[in-house]
C-alpha atoms as a PDB file:
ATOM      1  CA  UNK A   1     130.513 158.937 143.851  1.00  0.00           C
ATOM      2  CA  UNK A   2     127.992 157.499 146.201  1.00  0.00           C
ATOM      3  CA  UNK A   3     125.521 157.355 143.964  1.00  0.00           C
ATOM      4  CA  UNK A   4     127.442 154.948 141.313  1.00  0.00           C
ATOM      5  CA  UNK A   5     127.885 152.459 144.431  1.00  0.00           C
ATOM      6  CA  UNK A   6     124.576 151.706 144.835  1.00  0.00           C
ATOM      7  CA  UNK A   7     121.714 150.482 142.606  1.00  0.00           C
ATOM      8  CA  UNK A   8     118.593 152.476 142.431  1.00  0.00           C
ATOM      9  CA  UNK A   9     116.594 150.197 144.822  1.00  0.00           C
ATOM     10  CA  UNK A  10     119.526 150.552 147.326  1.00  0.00           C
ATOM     11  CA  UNK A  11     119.533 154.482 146.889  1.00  0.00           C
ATOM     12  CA  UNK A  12     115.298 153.641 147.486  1.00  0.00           C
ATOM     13  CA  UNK A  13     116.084 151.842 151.149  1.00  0.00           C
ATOM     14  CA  UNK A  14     117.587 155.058 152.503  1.00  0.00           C
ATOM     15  CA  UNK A  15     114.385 157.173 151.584  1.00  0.00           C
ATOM     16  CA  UNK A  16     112.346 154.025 152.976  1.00  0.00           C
ATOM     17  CA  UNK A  17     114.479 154.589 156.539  1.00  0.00           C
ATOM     18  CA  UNK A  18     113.357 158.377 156.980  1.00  0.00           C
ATOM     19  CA  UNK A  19     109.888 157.899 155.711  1.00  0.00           C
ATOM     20  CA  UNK A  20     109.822 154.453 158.731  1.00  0.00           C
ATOM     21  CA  UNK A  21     111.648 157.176 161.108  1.00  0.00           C
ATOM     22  CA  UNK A  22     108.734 159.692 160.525  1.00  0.00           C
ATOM     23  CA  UNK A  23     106.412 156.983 162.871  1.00  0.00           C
ATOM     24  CA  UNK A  24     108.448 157.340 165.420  1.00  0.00           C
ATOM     25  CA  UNK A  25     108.147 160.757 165.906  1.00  0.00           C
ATOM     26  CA  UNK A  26     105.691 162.440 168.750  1.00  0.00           C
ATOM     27  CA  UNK A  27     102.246 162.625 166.811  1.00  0.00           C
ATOM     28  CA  UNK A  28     102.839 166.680 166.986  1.00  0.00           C
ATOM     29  CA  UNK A  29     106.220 166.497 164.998  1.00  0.00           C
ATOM     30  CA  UNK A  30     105.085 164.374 162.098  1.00  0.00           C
ATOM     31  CA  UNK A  31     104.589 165.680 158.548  1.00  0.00           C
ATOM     32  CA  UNK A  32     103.294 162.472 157.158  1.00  0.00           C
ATOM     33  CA  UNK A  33     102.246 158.629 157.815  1.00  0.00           C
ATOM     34  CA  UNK A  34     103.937 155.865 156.282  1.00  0.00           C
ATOM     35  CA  UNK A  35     103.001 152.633 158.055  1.00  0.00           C
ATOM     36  CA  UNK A  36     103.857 150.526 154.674  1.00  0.00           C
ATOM     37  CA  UNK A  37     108.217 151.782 155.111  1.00  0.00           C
ATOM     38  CA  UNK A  38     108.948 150.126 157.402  1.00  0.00           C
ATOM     39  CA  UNK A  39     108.478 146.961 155.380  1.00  0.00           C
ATOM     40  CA  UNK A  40     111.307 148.601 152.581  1.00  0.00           C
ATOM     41  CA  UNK A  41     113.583 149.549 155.202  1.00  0.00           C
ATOM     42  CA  UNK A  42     113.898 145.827 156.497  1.00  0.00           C
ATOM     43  CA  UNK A  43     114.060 144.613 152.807  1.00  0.00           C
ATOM     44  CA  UNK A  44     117.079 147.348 152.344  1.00  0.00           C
ATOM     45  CA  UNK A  45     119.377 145.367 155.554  1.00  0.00           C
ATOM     46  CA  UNK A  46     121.822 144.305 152.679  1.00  0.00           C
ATOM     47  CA  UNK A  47     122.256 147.885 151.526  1.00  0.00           C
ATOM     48  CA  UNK A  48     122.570 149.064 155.513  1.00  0.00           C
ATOM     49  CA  UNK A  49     126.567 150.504 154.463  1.00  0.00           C
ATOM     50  CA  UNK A  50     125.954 152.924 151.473  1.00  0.00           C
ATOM     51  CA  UNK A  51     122.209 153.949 153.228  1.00  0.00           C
ATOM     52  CA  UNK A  52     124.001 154.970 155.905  1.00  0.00           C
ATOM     53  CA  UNK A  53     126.386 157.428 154.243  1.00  0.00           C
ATOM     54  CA  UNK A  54     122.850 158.711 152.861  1.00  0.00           C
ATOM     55  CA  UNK A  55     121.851 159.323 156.026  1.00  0.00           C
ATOM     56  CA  UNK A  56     124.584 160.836 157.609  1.00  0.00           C
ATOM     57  CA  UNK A  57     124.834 163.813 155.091  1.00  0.00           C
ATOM     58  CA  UNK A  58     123.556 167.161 156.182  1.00  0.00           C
ATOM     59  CA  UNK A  59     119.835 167.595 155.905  1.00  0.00           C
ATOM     60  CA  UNK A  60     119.094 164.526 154.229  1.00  0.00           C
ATOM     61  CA  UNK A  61     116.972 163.353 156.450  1.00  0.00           C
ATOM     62  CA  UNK A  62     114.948 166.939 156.746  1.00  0.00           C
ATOM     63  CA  UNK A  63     115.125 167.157 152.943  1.00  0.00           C
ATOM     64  CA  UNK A  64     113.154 163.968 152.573  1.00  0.00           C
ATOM     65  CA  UNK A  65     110.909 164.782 155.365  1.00  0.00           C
ATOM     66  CA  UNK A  66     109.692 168.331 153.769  1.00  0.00           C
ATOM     67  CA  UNK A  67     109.697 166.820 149.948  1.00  0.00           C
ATOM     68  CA  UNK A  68     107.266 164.311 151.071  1.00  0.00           C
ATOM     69  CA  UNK A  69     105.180 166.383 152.772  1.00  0.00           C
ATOM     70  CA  UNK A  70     104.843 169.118 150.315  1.00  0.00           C
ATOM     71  CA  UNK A  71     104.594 166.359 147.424  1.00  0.00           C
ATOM     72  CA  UNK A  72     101.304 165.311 149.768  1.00  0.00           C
ATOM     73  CA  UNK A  73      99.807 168.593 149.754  1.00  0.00           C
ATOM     74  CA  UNK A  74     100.094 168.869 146.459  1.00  0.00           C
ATOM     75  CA  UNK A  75      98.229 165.115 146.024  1.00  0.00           C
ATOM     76  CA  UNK A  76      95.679 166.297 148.684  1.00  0.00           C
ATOM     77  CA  UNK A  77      95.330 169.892 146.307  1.00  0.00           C
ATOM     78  CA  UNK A  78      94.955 168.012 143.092  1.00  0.00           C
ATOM     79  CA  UNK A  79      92.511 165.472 144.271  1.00  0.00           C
ATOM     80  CA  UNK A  80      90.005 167.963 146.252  1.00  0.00           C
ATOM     81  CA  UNK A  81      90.175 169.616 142.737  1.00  0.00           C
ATOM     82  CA  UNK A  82      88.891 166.459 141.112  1.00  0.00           C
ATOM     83  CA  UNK A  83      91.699 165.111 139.551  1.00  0.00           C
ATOM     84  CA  UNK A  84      91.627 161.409 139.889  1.00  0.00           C
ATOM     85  CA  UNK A  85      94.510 160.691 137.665  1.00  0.00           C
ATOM     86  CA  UNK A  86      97.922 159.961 139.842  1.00  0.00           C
ATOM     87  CA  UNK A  87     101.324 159.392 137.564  1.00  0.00           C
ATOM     88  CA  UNK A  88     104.320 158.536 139.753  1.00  0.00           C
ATOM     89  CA  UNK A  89     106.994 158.897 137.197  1.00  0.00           C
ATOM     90  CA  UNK A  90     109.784 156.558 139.121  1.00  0.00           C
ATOM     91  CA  UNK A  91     107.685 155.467 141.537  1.00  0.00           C
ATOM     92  CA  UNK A  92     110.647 153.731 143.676  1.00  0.00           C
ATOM     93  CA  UNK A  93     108.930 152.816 147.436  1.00  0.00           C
ATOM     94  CA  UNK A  94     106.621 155.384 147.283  1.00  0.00           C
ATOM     95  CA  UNK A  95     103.223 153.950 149.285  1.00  0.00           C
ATOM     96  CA  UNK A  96     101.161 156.988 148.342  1.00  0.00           C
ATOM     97  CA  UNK A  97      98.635 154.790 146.360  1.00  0.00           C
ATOM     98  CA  UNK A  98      97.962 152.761 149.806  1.00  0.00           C
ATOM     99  CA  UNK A  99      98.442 155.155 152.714  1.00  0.00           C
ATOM    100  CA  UNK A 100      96.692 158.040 151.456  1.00  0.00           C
ATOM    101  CA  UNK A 101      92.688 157.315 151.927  1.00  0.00           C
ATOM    102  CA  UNK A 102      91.465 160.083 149.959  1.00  0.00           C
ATOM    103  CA  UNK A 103      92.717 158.240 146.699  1.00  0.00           C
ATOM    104  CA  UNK A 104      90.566 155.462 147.101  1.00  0.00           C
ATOM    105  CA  UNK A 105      87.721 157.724 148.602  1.00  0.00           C
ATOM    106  CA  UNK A 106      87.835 160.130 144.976  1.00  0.00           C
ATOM    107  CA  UNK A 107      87.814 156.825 143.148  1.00  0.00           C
ATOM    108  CA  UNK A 108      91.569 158.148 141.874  1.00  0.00           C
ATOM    109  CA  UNK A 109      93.877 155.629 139.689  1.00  0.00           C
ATOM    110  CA  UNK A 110      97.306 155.397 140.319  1.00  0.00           C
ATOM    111  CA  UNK A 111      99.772 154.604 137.549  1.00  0.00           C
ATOM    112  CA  UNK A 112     103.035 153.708 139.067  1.00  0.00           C
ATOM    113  CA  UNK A 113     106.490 153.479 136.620  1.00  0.00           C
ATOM    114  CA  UNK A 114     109.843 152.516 137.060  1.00  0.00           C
ATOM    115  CA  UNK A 115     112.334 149.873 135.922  1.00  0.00           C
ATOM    116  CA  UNK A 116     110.783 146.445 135.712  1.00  0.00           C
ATOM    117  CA  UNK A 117     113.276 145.225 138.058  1.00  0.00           C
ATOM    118  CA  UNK A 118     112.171 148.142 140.478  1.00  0.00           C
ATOM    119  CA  UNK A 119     108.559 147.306 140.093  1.00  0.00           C
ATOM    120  CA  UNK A 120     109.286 143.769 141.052  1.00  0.00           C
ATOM    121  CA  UNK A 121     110.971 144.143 143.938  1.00  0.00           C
ATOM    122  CA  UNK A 122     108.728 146.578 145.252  1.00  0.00           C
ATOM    123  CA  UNK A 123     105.933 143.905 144.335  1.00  0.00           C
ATOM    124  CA  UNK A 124     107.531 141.663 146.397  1.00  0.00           C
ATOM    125  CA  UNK A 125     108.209 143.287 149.528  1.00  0.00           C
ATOM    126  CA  UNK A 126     104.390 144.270 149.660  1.00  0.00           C
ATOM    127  CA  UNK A 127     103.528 140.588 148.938  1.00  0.00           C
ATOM    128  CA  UNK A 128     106.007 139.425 151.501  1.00  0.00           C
ATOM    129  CA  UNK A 129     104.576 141.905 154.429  1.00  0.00           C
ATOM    130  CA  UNK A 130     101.046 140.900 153.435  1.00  0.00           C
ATOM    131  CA  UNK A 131      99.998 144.074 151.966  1.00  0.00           C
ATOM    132  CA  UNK A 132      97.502 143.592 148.886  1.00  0.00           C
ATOM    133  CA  UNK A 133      98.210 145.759 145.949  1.00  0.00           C
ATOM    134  CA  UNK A 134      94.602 147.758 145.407  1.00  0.00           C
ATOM    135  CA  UNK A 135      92.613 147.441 142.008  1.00  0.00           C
ATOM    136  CA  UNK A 136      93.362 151.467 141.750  1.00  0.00           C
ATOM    137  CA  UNK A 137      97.192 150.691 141.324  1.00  0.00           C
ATOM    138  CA  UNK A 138      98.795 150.007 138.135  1.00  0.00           C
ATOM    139  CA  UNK A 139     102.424 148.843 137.793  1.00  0.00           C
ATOM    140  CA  UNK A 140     103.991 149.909 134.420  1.00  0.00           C
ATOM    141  CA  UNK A 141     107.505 149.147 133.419  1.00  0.00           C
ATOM    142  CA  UNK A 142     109.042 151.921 131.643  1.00  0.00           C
ATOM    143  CA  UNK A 143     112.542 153.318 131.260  1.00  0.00           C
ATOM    144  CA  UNK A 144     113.013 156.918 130.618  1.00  0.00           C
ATOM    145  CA  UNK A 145     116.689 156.701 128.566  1.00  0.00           C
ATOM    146  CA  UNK A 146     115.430 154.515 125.506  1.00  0.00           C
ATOM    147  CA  UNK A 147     114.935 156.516 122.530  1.00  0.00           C
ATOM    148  CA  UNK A 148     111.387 156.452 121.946  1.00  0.00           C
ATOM    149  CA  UNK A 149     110.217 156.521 125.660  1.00  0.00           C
ATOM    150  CA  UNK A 150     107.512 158.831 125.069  1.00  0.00           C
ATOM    151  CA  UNK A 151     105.334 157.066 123.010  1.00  0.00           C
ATOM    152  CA  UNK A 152     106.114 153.746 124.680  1.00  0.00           C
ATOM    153  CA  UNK A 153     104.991 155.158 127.803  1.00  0.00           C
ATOM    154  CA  UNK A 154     101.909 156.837 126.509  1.00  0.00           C
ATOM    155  CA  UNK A 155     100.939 153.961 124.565  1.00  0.00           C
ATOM    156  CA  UNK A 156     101.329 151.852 128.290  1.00  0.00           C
ATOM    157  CA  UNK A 157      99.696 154.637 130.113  1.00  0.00           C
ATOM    158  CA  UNK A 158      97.044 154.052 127.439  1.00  0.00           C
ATOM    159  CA  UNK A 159      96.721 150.194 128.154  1.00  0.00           C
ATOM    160  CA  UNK A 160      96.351 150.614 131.764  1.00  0.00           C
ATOM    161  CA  UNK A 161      93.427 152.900 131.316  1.00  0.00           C
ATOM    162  CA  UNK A 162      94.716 156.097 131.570  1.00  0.00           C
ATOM    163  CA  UNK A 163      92.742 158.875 129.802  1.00  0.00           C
ATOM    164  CA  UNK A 164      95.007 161.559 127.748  1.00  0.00           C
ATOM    165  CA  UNK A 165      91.460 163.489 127.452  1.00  0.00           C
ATOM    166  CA  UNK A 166      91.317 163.858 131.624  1.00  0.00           C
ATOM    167  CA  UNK A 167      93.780 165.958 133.517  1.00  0.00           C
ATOM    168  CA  UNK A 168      96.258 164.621 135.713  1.00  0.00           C
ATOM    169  CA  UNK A 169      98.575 165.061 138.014  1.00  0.00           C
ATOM    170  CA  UNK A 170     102.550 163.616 137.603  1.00  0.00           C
ATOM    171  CA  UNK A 171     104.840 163.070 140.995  1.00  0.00           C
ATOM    172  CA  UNK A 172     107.893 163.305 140.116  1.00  0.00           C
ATOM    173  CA  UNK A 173     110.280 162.788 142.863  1.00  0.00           C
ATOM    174  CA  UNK A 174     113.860 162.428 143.823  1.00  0.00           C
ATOM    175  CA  UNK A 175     114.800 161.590 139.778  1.00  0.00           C
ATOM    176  CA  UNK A 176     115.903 164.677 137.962  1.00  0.00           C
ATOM    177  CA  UNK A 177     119.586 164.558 139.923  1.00  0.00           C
ATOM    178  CA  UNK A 178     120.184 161.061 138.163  1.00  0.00           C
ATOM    179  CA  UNK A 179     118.980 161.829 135.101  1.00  0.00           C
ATOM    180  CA  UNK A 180     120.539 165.341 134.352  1.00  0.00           C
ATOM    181  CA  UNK A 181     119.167 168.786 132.910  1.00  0.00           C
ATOM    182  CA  UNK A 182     118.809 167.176 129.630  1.00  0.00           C
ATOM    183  CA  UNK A 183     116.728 164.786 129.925  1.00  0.00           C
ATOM    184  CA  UNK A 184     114.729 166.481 132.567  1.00  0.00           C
ATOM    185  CA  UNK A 185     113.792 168.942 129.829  1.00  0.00           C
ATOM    186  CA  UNK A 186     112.862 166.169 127.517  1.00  0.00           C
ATOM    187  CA  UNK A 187     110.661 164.624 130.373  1.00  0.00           C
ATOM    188  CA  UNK A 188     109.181 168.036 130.824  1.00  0.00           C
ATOM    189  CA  UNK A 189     108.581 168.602 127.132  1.00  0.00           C
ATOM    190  CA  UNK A 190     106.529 164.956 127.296  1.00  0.00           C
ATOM    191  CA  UNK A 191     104.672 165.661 130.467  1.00  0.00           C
ATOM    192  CA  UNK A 192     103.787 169.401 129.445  1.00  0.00           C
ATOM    193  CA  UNK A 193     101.910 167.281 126.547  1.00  0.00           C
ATOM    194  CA  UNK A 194     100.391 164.142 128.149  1.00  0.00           C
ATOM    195  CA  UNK A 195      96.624 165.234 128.252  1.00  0.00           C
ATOM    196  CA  UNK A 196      94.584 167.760 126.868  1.00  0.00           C
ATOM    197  CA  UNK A 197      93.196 168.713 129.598  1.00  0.00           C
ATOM    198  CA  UNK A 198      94.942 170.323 133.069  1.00  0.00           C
ATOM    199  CA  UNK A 199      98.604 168.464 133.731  1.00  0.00           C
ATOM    200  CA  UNK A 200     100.274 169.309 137.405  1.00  0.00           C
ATOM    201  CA  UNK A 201     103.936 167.730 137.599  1.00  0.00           C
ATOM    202  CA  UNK A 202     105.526 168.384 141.045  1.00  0.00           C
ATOM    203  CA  UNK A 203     109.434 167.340 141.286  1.00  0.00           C
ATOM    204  CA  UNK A 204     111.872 168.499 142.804  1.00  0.00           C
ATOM    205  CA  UNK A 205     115.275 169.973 141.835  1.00  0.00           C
ATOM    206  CA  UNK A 206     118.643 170.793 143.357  1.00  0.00           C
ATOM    207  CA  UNK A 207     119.232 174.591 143.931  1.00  0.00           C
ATOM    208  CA  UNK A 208     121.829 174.715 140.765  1.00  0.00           C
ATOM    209  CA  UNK A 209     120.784 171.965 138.768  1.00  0.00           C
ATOM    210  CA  UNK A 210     119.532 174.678 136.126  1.00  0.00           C
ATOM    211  CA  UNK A 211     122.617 176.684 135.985  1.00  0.00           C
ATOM    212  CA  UNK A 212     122.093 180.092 134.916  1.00  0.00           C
ATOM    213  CA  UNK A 213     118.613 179.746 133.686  1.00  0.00           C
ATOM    214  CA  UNK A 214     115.882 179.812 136.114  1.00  0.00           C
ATOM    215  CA  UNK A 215     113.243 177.172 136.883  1.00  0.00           C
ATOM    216  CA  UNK A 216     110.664 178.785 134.997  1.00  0.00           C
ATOM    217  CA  UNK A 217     112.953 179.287 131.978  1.00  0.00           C
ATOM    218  CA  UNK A 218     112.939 175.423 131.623  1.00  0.00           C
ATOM    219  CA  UNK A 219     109.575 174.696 132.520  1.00  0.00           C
ATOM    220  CA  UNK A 220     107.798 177.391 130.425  1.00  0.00           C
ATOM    221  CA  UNK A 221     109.795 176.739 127.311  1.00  0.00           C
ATOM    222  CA  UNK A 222     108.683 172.851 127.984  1.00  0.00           C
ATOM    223  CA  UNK A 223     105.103 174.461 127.601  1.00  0.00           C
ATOM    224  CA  UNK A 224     104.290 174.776 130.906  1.00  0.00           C
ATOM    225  CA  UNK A 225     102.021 178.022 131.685  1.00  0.00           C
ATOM    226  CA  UNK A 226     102.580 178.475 134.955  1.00  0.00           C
ATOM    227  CA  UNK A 227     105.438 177.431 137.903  1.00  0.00           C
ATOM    228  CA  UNK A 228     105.536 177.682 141.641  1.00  0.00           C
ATOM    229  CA  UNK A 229     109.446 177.142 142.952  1.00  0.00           C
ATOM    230  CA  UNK A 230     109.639 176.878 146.961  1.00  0.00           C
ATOM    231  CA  UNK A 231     113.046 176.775 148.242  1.00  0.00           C
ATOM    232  CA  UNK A 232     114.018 173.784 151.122  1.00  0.00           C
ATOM    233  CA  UNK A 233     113.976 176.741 153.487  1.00  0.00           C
ATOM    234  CA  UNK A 234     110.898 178.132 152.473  1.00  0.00           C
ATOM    235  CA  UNK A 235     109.608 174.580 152.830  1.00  0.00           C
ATOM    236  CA  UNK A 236     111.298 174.393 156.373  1.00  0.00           C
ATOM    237  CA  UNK A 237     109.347 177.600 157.687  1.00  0.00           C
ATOM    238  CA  UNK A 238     106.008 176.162 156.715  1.00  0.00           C
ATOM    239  CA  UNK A 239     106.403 172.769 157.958  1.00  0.00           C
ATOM    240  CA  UNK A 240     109.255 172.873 160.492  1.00  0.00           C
ATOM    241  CA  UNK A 241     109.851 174.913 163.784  1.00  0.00           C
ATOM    242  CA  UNK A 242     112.508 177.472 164.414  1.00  0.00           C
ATOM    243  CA  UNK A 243     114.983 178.447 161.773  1.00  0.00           C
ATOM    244  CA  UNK A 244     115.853 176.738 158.729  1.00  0.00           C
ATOM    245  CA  UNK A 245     118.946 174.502 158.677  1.00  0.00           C
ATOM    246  CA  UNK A 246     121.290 176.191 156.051  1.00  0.00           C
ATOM    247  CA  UNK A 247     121.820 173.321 154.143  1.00  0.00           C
ATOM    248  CA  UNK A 248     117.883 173.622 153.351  1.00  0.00           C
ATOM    249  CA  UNK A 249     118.646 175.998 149.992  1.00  0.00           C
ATOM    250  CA  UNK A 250     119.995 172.753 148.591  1.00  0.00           C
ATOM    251  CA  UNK A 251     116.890 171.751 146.957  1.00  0.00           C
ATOM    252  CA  UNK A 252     113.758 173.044 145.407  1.00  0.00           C
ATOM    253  CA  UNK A 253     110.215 171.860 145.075  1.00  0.00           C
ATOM    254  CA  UNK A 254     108.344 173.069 141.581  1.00  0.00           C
ATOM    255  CA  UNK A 255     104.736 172.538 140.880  1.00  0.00           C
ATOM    256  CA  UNK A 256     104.605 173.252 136.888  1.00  0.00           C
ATOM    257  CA  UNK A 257     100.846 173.726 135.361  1.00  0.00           C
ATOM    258  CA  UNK A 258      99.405 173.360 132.352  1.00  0.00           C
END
């Protein structure tokens, strides 16, 4: 499999390539701004082979496109509604914290995990393109397969400021496919419980991952009250001209509430 030939920062450089794409595009076709990927897709030139076989699958590139997009709109939702906590659970090359202004204009806080080794790379490559890392970032090493991840990363959520007692909203994206059902409903069952207060978690899942139980079966019994599910060609129709491709039902986009 593809994915066992790369390392997760590799799989990272072939998101980084679409997002740097996106700038390309006539102002009227673009669903975001990412002026900071361009700086991960030169970083990824060792990785150029397996990104590439990423790249060439069908709808990739549209997938990513519409994921980030909605992912945005949900950020842009959450933070009009005052919430000025941002968890980016796998944070990968995601530039949110930097290229969208209204974080810094709510006075948001980003809290940014992933493997250390992840972290540090992504470090680098900012440091190395001369892009400052701003106060309302915070890097946290975490890794979601130990046993007693929860508390470890509540307890580091904790030291970085976070506030359980404030609501928040979790990004969650392009992890659940490595990780597997199971652990995806232990993540839930953690994030359904991380503040007191209102919790949105937006991720994104592939059209079967569940099986025979729904969306909402898994995110409801993870204590969840409410879900939204919006197919890839639901997604396509809002964002996108013309018909979806039909490789869009691939994927789904779920904003869970609490």
């Amino acid at each position: 499999m593809l994915g066992a030939m790369l390392t997760a920062s590799d799989t990272a450089f072939s998101i980084a390539v679409v997002r740097a794409e996106e700038g390309a595009r006539p102002m009227s076709e673009r669903l975001f701004e990412d002026p900071y990927a361009h700086l991960f897709r030169a970083a990824g030139a060792h990785a150029e082979e397996g990104t590439k076989r990423y790249l060439d699958l069908p709808f990739f590139r549209d997938g990513i496109r519409l994921r980030t997009r909605f992912i945005d709109d949900v950020l842009s939702n959450a933070l009009a509604d005052g919430i000025v906590q941002i968890v980016l659970l796998g944070t990968g090359f995601d530039t949110r914290a930097l290229r969208v202004p209204a974080i810094a204009e709510r006075g948001a806080h980003v809290y940014e995990l992933d493997l250390l080794d992840q972290l540090q790379l992504k470090r680098r490559v900012l440091a190395e393109g001369g892009v400052p890392i701003p106060d309302w970032v915070s890097y946290i090493a975490s890794d979601l397969t130990t046993a007693d991840y929860e508390t470890t990363v509540a307890e580091a959520l904790e030291d970085a400021g976070f506030r359980r007692d404030r609501g928040a909203l979790v990004i969650w994206e392009g992890v659940t496919t490595y990780i597997g059902v199971a652990a995806t409903d232990r993540s839930l069952q953690f994030l359904a419980t991380l503040v007191s207060s209102e919790v949105r978690v937006v991720f994104d899942v592939g059209a079967s991952f569940f099986g025979a139980e729904t969306v909402n079966d898994h995110v409801t019994h993870a204590g969840f009250s409410s879900c939204e599910v919006h197919g890839g060609d639901d997604l396509w129709l809002r964002y996108l001209p013309g018909a979806p491709n039909p490789a869009a039902e691939v994927f789904r986009m779920v904003l869970a509430r609490r």
